[in-house]
PDB file of N, CA and C in Angstrom:
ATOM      1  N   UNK A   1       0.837  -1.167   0.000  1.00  0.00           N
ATOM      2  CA  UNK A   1       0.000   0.000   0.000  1.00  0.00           C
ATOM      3  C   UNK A   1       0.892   1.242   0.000  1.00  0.00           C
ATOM      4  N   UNK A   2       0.709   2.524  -0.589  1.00  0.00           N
ATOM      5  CA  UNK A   2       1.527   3.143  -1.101  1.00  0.00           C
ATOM      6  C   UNK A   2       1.220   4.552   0.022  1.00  0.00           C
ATOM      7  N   UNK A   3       2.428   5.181   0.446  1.00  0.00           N
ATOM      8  CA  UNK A   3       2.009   5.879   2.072  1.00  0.00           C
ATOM      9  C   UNK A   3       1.738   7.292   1.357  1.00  0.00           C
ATOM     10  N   UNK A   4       0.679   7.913   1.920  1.00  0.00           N
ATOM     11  CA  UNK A   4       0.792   9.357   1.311  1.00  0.00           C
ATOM     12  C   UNK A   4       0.921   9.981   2.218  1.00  0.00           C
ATOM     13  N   UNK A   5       2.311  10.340   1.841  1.00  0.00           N
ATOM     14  CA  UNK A   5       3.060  11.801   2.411  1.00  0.00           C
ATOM     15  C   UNK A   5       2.876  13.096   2.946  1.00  0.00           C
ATOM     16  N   UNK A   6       2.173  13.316   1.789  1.00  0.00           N
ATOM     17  CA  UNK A   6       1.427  14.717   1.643  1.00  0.00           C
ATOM     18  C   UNK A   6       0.636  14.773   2.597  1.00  0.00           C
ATOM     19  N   UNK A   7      -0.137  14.430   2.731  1.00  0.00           N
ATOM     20  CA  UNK A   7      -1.190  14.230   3.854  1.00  0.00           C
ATOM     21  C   UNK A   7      -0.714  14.177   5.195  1.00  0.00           C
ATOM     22  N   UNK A   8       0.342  13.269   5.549  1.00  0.00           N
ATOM     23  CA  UNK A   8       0.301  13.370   6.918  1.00  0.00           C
ATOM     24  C   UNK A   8       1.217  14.475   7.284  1.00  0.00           C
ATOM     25  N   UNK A   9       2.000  14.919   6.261  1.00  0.00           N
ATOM     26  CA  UNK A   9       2.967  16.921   6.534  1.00  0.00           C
ATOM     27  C   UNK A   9       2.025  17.873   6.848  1.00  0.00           C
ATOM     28  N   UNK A  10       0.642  17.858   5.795  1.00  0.00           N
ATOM     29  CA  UNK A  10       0.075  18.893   5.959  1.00  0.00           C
ATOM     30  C   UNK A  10      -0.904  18.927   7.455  1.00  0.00           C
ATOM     31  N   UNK A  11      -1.406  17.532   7.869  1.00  0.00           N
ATOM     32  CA  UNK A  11      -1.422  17.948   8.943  1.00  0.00           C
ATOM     33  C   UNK A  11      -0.718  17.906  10.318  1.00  0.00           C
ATOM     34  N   UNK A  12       0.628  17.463   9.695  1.00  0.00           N
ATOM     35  CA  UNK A  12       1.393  18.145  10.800  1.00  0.00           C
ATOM     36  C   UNK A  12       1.348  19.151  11.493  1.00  0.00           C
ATOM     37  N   UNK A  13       1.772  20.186   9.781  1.00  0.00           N
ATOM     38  CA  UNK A  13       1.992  21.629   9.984  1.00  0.00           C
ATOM     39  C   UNK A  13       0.458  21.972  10.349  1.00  0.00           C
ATOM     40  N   UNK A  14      -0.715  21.645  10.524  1.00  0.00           N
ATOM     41  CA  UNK A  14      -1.955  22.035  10.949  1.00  0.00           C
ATOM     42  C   UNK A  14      -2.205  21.786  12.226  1.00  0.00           C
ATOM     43  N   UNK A  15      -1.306  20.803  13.044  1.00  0.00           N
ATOM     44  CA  UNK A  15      -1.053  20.751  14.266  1.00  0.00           C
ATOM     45  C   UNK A  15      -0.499  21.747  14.847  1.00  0.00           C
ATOM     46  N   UNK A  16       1.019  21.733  14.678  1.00  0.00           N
ATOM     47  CA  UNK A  16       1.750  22.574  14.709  1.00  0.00           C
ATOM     48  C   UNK A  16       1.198  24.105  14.991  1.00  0.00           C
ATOM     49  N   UNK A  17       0.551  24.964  13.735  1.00  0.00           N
ATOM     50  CA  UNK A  17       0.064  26.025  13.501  1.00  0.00           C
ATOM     51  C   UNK A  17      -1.045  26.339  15.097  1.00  0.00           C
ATOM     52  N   UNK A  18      -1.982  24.950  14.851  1.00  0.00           N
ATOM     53  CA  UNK A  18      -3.136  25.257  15.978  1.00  0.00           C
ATOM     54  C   UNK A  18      -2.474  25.482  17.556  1.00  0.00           C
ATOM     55  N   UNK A  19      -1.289  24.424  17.666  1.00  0.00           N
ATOM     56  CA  UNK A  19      -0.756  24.741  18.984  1.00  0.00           C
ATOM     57  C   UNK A  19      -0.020  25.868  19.110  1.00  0.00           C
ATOM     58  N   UNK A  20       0.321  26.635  17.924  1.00  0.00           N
ATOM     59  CA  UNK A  20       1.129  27.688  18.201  1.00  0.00           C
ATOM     60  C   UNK A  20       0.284  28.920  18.513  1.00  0.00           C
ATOM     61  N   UNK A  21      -1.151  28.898  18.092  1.00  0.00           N
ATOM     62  CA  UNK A  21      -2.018  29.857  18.200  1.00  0.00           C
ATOM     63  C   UNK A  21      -2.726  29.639  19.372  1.00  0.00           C
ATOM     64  N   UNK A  22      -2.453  28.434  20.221  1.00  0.00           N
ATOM     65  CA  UNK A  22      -3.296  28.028  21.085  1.00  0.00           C
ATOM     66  C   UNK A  22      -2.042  28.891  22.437  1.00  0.00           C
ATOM     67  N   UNK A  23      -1.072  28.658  22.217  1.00  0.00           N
ATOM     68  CA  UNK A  23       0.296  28.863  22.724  1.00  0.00           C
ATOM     69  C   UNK A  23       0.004  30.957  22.961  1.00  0.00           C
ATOM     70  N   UNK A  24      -0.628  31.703  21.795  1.00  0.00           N
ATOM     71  CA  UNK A  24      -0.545  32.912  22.015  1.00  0.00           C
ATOM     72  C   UNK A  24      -1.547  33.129  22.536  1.00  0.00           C
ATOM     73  N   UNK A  25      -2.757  32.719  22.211  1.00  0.00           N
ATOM     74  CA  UNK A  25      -3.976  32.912  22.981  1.00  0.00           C
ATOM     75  C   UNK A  25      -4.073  32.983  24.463  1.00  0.00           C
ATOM     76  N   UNK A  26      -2.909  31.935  25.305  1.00  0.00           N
ATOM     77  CA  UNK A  26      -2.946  31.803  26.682  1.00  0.00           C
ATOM     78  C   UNK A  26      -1.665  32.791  27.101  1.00  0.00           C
ATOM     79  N   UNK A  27      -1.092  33.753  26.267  1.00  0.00           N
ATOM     80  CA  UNK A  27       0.194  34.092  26.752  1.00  0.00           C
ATOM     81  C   UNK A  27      -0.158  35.474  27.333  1.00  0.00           C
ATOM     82  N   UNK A  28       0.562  36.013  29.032  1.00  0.00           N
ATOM     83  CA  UNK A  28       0.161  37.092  29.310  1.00  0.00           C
ATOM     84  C   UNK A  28      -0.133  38.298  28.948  1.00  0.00           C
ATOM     85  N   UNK A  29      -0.390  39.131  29.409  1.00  0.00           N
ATOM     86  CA  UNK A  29      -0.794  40.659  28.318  1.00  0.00           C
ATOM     87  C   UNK A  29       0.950  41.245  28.993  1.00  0.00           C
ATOM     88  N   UNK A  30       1.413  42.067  27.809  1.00  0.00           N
ATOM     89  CA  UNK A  30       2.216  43.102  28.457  1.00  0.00           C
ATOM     90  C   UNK A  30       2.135  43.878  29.578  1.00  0.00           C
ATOM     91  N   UNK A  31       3.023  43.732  30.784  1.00  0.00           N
ATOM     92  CA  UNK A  31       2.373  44.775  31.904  1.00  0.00           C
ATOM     93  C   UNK A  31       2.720  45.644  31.386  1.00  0.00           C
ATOM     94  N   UNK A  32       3.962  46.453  30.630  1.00  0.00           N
ATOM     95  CA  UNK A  32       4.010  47.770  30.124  1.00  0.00           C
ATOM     96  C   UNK A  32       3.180  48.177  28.830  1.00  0.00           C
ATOM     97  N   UNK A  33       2.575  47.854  28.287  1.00  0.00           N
ATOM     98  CA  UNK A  33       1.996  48.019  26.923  1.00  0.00           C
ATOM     99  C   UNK A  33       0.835  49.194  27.081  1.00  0.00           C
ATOM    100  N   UNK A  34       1.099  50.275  28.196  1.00  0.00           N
ATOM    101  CA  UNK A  34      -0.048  50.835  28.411  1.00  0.00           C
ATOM    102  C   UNK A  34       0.826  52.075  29.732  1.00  0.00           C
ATOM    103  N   UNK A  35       2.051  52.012  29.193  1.00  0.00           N
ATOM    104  CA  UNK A  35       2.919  52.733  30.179  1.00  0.00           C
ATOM    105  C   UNK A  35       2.809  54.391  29.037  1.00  0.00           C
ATOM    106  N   UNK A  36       3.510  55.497  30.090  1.00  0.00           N
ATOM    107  CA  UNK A  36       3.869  56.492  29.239  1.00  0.00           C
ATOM    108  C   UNK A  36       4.738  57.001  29.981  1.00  0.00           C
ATOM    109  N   UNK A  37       5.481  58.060  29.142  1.00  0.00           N
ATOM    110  CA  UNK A  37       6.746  58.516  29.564  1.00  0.00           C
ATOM    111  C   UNK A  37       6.809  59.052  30.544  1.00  0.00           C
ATOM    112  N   UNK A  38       7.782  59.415  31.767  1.00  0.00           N
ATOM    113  CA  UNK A  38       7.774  59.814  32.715  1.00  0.00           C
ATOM    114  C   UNK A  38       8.496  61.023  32.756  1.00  0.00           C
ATOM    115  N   UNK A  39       8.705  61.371  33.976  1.00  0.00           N
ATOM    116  CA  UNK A  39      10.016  62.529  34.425  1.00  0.00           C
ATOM    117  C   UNK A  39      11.219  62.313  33.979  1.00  0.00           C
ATOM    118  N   UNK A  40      12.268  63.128  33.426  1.00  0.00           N
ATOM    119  CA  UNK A  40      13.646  62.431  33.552  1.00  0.00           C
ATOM    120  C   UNK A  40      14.606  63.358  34.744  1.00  0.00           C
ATOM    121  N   UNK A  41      15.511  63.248  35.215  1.00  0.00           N
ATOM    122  CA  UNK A  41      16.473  63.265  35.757  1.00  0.00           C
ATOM    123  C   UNK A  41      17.510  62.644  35.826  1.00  0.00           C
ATOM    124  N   UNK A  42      18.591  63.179  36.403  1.00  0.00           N
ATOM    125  CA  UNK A  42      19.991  62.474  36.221  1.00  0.00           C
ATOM    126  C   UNK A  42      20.278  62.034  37.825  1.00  0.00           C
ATOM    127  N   UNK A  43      20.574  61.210  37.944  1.00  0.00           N
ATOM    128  CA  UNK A  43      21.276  60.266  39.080  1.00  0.00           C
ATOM    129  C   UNK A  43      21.956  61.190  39.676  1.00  0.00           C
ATOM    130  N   UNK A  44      21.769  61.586  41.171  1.00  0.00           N
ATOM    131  CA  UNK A  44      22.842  62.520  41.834  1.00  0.00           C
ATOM    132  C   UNK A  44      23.409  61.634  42.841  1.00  0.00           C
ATOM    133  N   UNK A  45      22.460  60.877  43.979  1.00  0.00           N
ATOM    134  CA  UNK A  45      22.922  60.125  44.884  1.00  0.00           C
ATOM    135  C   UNK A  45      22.158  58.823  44.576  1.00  0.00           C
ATOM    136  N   UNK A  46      23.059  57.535  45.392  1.00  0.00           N
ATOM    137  CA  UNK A  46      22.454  56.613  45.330  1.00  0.00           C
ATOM    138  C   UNK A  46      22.394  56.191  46.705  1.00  0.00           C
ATOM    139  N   UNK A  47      21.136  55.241  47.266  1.00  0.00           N
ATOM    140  CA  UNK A  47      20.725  55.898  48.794  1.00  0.00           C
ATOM    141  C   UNK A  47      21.247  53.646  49.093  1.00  0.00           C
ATOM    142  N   UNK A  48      20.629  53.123  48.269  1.00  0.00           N
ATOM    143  CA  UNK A  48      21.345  51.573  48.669  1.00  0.00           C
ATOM    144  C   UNK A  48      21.242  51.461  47.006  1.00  0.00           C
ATOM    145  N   UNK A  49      20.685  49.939  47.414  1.00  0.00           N
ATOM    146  CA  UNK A  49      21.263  49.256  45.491  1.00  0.00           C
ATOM    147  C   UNK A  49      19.597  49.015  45.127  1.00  0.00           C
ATOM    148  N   UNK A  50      18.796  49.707  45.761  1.00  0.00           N
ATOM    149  CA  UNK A  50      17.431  49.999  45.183  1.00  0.00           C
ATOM    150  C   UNK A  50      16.781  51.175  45.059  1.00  0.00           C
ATOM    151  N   UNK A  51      17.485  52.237  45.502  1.00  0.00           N
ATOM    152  CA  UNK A  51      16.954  53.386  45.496  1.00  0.00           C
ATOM    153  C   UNK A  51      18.013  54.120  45.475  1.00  0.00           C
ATOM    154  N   UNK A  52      17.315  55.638  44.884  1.00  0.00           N
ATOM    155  CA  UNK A  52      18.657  56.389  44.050  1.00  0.00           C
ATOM    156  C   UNK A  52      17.605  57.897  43.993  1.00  0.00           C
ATOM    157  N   UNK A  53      18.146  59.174  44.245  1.00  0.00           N
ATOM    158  CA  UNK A  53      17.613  60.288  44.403  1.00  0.00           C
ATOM    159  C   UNK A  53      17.955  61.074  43.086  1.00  0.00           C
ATOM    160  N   UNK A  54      17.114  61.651  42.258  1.00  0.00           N
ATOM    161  CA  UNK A  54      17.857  62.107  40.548  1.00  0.00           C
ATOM    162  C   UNK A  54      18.091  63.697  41.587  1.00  0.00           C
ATOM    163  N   UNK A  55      18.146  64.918  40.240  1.00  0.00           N
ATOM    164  CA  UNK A  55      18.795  65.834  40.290  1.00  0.00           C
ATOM    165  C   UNK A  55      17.583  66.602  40.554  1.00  0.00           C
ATOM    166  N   UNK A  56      16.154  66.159  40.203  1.00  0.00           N
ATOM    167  CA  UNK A  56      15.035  66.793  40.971  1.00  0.00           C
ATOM    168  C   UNK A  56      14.311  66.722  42.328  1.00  0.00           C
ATOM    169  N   UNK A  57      15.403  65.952  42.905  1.00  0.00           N
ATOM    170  CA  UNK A  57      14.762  65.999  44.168  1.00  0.00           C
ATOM    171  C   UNK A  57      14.199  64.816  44.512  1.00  0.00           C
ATOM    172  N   UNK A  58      13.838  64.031  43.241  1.00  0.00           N
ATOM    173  CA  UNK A  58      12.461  62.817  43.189  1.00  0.00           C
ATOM    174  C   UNK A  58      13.829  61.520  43.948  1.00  0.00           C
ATOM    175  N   UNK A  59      12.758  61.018  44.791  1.00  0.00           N
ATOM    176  CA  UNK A  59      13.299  59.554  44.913  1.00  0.00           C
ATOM    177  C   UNK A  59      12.610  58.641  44.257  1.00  0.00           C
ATOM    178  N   UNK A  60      13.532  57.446  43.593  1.00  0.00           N
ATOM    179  CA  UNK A  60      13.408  56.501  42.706  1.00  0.00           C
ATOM    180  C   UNK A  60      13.730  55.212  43.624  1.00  0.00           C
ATOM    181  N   UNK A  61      12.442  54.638  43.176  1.00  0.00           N
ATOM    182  CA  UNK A  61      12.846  53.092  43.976  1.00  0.00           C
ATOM    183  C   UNK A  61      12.690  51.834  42.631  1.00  0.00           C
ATOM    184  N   UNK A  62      13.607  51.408  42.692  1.00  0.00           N
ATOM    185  CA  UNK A  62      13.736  50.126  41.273  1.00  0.00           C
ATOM    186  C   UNK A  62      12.407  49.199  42.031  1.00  0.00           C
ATOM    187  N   UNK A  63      11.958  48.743  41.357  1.00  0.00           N
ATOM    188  CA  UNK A  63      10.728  47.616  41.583  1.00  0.00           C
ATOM    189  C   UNK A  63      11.025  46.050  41.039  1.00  0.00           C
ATOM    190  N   UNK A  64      11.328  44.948  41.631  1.00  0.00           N
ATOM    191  CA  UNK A  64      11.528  44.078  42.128  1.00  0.00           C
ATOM    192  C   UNK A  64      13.493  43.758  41.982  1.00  0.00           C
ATOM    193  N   UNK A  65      13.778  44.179  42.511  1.00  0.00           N
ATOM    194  CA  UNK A  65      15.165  44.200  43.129  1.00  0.00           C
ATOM    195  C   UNK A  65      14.906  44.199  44.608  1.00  0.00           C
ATOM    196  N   UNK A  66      15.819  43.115  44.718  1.00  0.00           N
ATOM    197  CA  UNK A  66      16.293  42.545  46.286  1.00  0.00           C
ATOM    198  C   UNK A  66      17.802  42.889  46.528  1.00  0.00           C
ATOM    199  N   UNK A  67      17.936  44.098  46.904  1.00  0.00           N
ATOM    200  CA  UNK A  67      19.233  44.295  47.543  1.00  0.00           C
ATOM    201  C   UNK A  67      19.200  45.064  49.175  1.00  0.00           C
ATOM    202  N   UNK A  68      20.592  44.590  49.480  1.00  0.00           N
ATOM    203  CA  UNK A  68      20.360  45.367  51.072  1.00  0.00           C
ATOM    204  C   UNK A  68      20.448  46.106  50.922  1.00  0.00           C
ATOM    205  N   UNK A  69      19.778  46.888  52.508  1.00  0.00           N
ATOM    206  CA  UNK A  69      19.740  48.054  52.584  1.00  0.00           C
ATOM    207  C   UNK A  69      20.863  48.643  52.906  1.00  0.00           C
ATOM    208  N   UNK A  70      21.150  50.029  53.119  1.00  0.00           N
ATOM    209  CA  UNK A  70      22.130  50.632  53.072  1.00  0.00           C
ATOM    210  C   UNK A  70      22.612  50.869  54.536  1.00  0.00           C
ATOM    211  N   UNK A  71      23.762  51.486  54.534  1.00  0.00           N
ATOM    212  CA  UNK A  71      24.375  51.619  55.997  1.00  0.00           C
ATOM    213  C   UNK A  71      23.510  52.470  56.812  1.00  0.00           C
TER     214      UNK A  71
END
């Protein structure tokens, strides 16, 4: 009996395709995809290895960094 080929590639790739769409369908949303630009400033002091004061005054705290705290 003579195997057809064709047939079982194409639905490979029809496997393939469905799990890859099945794959984006469940994939999280961007948490930034809905961000906008902020303040800028330049780095004057740095207070430990998570927080850092710019040249306006503003304190900046990095968000999920685990470092110690400072002296």
């Amino acid at each position: 009996m003579p195997v057809r080929e064709g047939r079982g590639v194409a639905l490979g790739w029809q496997g393939l395709l469905m799990a890859l769409a099945a794959l984006a369908a469940c994939s999280a949303p961007d948490p930034l995809a809905d961000t906008q630009l902020g303040e800028h400033g330049r780095v004057v002091r740095v207070i430990d290895g998570d927080e850092m004061v710019l040249d306006t005054g503003q304190s900046v705290r990095l968000v999920g960094i685990e470092a110690p705290a400072g002296p």
